[in-house]
C-alpha atoms as a PDB file:
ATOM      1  CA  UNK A   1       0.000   0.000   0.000  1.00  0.00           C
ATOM      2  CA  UNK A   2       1.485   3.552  -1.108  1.00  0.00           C
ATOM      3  CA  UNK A   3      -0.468   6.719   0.452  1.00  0.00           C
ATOM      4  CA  UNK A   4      -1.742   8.898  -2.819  1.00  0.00           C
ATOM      5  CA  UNK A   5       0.522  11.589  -2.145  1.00  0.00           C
ATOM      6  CA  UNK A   6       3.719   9.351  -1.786  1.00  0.00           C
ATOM      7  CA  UNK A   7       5.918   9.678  -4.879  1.00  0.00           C
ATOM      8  CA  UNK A   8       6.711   5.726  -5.320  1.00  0.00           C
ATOM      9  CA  UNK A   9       4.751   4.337  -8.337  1.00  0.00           C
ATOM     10  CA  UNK A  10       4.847   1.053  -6.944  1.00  0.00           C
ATOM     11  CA  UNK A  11       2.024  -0.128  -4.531  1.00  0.00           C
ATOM     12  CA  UNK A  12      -1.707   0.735  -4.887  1.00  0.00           C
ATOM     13  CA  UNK A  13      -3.758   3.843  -3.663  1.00  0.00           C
ATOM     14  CA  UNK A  14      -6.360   3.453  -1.219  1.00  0.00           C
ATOM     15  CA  UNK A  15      -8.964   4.634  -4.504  1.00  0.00           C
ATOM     16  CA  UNK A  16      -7.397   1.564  -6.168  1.00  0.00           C
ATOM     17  CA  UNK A  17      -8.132  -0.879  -2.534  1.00  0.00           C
ATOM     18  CA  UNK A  18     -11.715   0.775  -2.201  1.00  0.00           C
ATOM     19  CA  UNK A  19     -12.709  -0.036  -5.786  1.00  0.00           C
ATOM     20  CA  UNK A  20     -11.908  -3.539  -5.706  1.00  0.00           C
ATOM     21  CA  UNK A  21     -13.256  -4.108  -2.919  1.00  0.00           C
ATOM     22  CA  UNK A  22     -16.684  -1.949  -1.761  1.00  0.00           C
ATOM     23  CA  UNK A  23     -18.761  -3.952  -3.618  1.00  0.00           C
ATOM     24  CA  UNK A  24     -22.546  -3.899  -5.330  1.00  0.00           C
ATOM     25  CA  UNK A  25     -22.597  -7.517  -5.139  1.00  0.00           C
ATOM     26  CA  UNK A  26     -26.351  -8.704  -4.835  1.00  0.00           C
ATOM     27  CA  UNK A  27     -25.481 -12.343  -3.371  1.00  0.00           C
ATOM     28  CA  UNK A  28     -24.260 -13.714  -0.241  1.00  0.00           C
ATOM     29  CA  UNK A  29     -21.128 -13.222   0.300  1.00  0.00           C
ATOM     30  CA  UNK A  30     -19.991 -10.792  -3.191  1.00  0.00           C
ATOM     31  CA  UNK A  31     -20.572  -7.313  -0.818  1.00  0.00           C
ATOM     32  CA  UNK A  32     -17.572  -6.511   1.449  1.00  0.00           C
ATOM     33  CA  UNK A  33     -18.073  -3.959   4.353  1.00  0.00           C
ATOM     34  CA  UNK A  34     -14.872  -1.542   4.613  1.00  0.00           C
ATOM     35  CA  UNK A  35     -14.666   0.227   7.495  1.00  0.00           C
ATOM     36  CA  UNK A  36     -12.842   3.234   8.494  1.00  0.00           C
ATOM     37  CA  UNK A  37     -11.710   4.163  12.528  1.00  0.00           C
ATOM     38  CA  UNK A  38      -9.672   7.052  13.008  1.00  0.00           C
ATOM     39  CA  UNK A  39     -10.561   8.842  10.039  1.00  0.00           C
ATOM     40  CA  UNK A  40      -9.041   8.788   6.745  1.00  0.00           C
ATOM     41  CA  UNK A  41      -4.721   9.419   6.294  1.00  0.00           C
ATOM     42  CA  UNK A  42      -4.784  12.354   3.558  1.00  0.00           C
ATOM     43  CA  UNK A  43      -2.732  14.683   1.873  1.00  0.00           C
ATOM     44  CA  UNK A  44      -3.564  18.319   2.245  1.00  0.00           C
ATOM     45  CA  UNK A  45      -6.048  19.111  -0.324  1.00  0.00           C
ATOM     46  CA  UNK A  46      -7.142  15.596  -0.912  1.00  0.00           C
ATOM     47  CA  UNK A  47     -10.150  15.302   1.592  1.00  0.00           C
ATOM     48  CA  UNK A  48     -13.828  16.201   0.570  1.00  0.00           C
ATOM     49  CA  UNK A  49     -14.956  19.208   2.253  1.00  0.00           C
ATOM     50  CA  UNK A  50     -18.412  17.438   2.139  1.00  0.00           C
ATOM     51  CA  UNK A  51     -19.139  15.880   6.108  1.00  0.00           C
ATOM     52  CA  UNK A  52     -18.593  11.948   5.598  1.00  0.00           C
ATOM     53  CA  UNK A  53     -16.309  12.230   2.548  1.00  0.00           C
ATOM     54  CA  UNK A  54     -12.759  11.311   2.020  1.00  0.00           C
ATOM     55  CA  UNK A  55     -11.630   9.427  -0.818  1.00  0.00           C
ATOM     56  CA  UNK A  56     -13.000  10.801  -3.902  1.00  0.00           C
ATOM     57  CA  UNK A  57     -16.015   8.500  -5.502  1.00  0.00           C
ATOM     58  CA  UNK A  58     -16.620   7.460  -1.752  1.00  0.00           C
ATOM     59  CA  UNK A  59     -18.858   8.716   1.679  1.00  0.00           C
ATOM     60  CA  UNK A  60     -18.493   7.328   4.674  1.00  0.00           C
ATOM     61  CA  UNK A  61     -22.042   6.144   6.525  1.00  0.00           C
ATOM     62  CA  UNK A  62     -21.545   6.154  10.768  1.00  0.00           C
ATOM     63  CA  UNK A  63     -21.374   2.710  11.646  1.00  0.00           C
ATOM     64  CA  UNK A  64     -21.152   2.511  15.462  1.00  0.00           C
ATOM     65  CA  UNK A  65     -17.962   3.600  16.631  1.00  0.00           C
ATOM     66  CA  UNK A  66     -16.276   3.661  13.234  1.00  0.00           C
ATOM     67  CA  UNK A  67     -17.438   4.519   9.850  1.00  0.00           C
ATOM     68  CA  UNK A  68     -18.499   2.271   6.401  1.00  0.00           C
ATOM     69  CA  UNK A  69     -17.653   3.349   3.767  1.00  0.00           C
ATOM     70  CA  UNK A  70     -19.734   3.538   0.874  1.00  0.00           C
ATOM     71  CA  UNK A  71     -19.851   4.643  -2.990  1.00  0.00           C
ATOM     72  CA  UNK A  72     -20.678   8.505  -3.375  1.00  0.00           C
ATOM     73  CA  UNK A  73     -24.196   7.139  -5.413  1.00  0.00           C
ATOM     74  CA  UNK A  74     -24.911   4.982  -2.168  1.00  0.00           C
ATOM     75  CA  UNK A  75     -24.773   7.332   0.363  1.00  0.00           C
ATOM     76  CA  UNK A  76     -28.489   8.663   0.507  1.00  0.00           C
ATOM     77  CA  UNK A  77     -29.659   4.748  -0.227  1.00  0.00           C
ATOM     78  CA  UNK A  78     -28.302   3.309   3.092  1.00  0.00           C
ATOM     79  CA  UNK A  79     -30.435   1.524   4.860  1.00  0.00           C
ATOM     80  CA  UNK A  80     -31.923   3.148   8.382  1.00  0.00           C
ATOM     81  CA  UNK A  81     -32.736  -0.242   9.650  1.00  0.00           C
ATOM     82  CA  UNK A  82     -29.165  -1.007   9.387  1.00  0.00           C
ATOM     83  CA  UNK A  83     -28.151   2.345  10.702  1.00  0.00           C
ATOM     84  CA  UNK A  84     -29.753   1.986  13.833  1.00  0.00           C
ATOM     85  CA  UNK A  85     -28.253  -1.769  14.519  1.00  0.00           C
ATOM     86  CA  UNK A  86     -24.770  -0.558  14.119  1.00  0.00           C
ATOM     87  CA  UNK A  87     -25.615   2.154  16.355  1.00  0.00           C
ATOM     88  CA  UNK A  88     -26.690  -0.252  19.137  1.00  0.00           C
ATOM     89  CA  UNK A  89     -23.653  -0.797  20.384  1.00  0.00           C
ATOM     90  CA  UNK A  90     -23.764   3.061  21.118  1.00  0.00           C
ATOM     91  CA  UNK A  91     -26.553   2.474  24.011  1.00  0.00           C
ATOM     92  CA  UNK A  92     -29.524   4.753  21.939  1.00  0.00           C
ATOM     93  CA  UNK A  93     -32.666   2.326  22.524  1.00  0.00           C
ATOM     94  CA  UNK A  94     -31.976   1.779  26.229  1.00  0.00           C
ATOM     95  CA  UNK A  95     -31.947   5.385  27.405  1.00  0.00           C
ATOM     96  CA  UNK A  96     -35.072   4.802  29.153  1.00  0.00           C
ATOM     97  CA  UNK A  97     -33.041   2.529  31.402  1.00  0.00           C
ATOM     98  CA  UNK A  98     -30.275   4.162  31.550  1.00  0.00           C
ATOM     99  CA  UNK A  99     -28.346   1.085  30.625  1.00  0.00           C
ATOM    100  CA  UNK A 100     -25.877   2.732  28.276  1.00  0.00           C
ATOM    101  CA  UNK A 101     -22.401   2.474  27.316  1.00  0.00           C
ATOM    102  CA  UNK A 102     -21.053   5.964  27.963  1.00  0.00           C
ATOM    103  CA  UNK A 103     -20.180   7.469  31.382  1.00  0.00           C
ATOM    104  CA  UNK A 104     -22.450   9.937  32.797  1.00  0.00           C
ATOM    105  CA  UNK A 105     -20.979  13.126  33.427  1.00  0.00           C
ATOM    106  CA  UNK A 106     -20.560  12.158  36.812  1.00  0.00           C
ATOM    107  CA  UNK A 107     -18.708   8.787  36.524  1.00  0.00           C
ATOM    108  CA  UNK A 108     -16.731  10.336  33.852  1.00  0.00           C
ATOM    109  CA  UNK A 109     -15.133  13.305  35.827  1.00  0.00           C
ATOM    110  CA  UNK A 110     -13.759  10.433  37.861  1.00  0.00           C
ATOM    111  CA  UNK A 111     -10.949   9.998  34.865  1.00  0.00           C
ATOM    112  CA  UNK A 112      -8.043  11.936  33.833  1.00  0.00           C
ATOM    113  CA  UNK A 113      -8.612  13.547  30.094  1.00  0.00           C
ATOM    114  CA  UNK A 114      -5.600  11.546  28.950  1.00  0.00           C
ATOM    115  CA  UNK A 115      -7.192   7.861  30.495  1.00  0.00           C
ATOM    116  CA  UNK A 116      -8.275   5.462  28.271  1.00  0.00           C
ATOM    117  CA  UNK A 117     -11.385   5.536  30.155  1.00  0.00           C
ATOM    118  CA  UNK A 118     -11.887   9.571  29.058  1.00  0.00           C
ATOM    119  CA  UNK A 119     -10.644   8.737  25.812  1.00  0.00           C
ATOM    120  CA  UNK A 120     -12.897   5.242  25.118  1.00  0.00           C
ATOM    121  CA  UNK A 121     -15.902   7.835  26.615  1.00  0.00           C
ATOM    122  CA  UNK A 122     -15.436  11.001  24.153  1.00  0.00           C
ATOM    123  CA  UNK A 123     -15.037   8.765  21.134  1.00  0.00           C
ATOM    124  CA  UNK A 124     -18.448   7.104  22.008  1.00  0.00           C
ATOM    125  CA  UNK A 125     -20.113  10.449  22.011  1.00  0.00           C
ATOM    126  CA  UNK A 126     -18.423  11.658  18.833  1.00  0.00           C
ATOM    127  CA  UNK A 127     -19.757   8.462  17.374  1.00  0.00           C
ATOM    128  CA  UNK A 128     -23.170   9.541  18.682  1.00  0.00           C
ATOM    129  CA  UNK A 129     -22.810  13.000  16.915  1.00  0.00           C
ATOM    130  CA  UNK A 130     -21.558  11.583  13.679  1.00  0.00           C
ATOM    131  CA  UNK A 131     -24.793   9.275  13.326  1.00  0.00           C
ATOM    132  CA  UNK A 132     -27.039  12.409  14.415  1.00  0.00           C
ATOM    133  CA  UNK A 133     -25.177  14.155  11.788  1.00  0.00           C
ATOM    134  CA  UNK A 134     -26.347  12.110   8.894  1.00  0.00           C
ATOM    135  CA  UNK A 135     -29.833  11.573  10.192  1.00  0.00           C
ATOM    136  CA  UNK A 136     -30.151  15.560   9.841  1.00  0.00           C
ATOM    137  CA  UNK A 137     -28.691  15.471   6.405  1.00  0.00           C
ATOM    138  CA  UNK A 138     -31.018  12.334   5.850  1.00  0.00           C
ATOM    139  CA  UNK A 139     -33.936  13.644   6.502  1.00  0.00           C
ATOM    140  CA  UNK A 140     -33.246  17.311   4.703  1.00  0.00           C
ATOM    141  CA  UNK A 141     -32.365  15.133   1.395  1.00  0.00           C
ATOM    142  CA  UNK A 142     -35.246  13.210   1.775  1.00  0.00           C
ATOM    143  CA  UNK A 143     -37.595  16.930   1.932  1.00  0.00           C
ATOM    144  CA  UNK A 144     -37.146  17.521   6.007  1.00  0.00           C
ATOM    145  CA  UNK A 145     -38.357  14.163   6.487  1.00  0.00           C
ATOM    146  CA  UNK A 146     -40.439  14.708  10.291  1.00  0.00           C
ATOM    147  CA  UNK A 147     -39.788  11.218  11.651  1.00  0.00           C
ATOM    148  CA  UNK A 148     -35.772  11.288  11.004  1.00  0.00           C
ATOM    149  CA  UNK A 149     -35.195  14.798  12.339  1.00  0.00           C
ATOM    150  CA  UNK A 150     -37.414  13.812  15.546  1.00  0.00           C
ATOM    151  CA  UNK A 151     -34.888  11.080  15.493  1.00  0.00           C
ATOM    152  CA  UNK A 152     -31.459  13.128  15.421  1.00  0.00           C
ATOM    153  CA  UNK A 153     -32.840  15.301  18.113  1.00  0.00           C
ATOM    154  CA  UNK A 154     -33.049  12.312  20.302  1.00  0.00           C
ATOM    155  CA  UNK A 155     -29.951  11.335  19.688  1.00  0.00           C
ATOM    156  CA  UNK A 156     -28.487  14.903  19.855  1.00  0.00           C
ATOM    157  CA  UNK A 157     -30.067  15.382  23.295  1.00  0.00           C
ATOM    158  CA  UNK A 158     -28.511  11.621  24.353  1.00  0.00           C
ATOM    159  CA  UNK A 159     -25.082  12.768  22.883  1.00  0.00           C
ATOM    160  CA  UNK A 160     -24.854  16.082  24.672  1.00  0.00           C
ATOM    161  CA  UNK A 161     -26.123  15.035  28.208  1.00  0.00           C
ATOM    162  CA  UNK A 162     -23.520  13.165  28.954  1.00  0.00           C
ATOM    163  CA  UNK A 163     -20.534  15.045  26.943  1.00  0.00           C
ATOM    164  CA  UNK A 164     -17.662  15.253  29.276  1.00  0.00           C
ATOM    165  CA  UNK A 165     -16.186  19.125  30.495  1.00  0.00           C
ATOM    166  CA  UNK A 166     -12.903  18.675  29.560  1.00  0.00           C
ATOM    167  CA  UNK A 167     -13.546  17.544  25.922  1.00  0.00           C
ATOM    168  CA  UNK A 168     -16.177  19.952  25.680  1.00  0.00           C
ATOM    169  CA  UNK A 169     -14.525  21.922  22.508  1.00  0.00           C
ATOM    170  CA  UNK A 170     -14.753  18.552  20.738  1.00  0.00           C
ATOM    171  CA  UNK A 171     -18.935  19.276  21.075  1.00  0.00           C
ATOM    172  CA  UNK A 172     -18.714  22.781  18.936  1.00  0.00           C
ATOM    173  CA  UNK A 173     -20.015  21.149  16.016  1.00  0.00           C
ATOM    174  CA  UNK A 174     -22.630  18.906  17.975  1.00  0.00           C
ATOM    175  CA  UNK A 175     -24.246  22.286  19.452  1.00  0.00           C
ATOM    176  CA  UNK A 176     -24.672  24.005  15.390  1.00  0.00           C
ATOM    177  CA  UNK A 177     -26.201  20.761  14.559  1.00  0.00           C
ATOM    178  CA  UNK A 178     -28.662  20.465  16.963  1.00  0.00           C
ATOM    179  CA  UNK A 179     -29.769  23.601  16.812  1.00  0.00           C
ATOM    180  CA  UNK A 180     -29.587  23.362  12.893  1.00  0.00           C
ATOM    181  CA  UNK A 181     -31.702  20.039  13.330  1.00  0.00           C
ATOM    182  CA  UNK A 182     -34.178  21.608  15.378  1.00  0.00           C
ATOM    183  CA  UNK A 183     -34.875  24.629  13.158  1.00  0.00           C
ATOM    184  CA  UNK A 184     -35.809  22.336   9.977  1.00  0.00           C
ATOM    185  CA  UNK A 185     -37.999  20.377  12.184  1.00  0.00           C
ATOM    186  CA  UNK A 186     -39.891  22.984  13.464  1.00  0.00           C
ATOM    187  CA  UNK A 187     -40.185  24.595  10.219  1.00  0.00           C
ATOM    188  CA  UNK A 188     -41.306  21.005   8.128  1.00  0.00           C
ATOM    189  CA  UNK A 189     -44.021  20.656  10.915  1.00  0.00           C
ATOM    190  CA  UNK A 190     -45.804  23.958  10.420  1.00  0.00           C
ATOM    191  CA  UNK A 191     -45.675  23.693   6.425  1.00  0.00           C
ATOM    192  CA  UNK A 192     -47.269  19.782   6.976  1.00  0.00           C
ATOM    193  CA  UNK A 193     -49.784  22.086   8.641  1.00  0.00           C
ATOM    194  CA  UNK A 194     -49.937  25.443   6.183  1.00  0.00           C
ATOM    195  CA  UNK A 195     -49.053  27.546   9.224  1.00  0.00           C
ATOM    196  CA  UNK A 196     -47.637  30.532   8.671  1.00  0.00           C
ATOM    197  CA  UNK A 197     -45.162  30.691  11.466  1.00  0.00           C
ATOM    198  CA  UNK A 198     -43.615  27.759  13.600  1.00  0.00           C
ATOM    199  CA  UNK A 199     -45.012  29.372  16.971  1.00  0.00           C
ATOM    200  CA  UNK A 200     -47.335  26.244  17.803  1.00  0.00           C
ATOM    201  CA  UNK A 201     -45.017  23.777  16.715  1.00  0.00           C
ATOM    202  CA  UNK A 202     -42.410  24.518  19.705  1.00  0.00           C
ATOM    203  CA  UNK A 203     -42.141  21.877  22.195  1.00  0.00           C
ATOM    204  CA  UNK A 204     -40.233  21.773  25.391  1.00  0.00           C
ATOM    205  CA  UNK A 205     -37.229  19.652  23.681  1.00  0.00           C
ATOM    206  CA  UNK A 206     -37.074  21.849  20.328  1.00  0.00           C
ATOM    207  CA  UNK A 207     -37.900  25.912  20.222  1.00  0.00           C
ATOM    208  CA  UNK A 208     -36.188  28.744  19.078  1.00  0.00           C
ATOM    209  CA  UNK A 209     -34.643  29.547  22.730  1.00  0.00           C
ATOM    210  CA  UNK A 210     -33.350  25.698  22.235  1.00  0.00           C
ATOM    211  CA  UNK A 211     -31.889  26.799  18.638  1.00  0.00           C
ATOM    212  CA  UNK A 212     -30.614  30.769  19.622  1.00  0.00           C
ATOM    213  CA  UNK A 213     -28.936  28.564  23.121  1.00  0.00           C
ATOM    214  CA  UNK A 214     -27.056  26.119  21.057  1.00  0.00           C
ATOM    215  CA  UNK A 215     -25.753  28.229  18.277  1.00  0.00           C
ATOM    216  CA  UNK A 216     -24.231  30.730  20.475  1.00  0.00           C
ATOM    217  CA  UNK A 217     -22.569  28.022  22.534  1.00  0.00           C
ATOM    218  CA  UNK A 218     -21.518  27.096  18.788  1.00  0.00           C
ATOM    219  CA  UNK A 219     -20.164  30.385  18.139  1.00  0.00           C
ATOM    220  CA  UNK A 220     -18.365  30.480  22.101  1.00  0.00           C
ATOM    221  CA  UNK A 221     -17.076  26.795  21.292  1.00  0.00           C
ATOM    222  CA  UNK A 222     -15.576  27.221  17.779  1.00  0.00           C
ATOM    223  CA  UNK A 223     -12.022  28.014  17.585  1.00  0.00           C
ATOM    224  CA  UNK A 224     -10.887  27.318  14.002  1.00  0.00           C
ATOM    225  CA  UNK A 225     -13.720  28.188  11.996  1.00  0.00           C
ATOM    226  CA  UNK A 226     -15.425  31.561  11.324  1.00  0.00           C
ATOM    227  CA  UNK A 227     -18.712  31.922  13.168  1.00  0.00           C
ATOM    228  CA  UNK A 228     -20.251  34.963  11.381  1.00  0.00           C
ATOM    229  CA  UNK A 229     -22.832  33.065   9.276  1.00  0.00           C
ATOM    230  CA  UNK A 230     -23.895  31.664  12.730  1.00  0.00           C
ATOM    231  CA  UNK A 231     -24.259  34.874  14.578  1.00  0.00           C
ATOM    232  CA  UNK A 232     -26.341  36.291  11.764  1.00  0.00           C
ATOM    233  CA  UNK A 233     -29.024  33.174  12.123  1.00  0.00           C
ATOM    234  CA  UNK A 234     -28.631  33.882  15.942  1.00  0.00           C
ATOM    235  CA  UNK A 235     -29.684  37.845  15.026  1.00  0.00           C
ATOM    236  CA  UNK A 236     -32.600  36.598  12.536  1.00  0.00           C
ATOM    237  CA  UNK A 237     -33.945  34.240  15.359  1.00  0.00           C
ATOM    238  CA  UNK A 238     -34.466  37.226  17.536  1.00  0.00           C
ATOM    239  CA  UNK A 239     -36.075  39.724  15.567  1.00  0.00           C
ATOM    240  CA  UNK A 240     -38.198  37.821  13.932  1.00  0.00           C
ATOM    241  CA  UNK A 241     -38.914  34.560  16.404  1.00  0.00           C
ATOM    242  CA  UNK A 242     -41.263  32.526  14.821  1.00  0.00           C
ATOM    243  CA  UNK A 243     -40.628  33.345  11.499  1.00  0.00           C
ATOM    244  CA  UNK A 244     -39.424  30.084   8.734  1.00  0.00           C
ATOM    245  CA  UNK A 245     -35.665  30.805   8.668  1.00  0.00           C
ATOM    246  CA  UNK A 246     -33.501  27.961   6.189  1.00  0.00           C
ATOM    247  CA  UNK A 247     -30.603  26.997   8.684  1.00  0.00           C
ATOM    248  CA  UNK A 248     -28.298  24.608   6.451  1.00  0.00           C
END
């Protein structure tokens, strides 16, 4: 194996691994599952911009606490079924009981940052961020499907509960995606309805305080990108409240 960027001809590229072996086989046993932990080993300039992308002709779908990686054409197709088993693992469908794989915030303060325990912990919620992630882009491909972004908040809310202090600046993105989540929600519930505002369609778990709160922790949070675009939606939310504003 040669990284694309190394200069020796000899080898392959991991374009050349992926296409012989992420499959569209139809029988048992002709698909292969690639997985990626750790994130992709790129040259600068190389990587998508695009979340979940990476090699080009590829996407990567969250898979648990690693990522499978998929054809670009595939990415929308995946199956939710399958989605949600790989995200077992995670803890998601026994919140109720509180029989989940993470620390609370509690149990995890008893660990230093650099413990495998913190370590095992934050990677568990970034996993829980990256599968909200998609679920929000799910849904708005599939025209601000209700059911899926009800979904991501869920898991959004289970993700950031529990999101250790100390890694907290790993959670910028988390915040502008919840809130980002929450705004198309409220906004594909009151067109379902022909409202002309989203003012009964707020709910306890998603409003526009819930949006306004978690963008400007966004914006406090966010160290290497620029925030403006943010604190404009943040200025739109409070002039005009209720209005239908298209947070992307």
């Amino acid at each position: 194996y040669r990284a694309m960027f190394n200069t020796d001809s000899h080898g392959y590229t991991m374009r050349d691994f992926l296409d012989a072996n992420v499959r569209k086989g139809k029988k048992k046993g002709e698909r292969r599952d690639v997985f990626v932990c750790g994130g992709w080993r790129l040259a600068p300039g190389n990587g998508e911009a695009a979340a979940f992308g990476g090699v080009a002709g590829y996407r990567t779908l969250p898979g648990g606490v690693c990522e499978r990686v998929v054809r670009e054409s595939d990415f929308y197709k995946a199956k939710l079924d399958r989605l949600r088993r790989d995200h077992q693992v995670l803890g998601i469908p026994d919140r109720a009981s509180r029989n989940t794989v993470h620390l609370s915030g509690k149990a995890a303060a008893k660990y230093d940052a650099r413990s495998w325990e913190f370590s095992v912990n934050l990677h568990t919620q970034q996993a829980l961020m990256r599968y909200a992630h998609y679920l929000v882009m799910r849904a708005q491909h599939d025209g601000d499907n209700v059911p899926l972004h009800e979904e991501a908040q869920r898991v959004f809310a289970y993700a950031l509960e529990d999101w250790p202090e100390e890694g907290i600046a790993k959670a910028a993105t988390l915040y502008r995606l919840a809130a980002i989540g929450c705004s198309r929600l409220l906004n594909a519930k009151a067109t379902a309805k022909n409202l002309s505002d989203t003012s009964s369609m707020q709910t306890a778990d998603c409003n526009n305080e819930f949006i306004v709160n978690n963008l400007n922790r966004f914006i406090e949070l966010e160290k290497v990108f620029p925030v403006e675009v943010e604190k404009k939606i943040v200025a739109a939310f409070l002039q005009h409240k209720h209005a239908f504003i298209d947070v992307k």
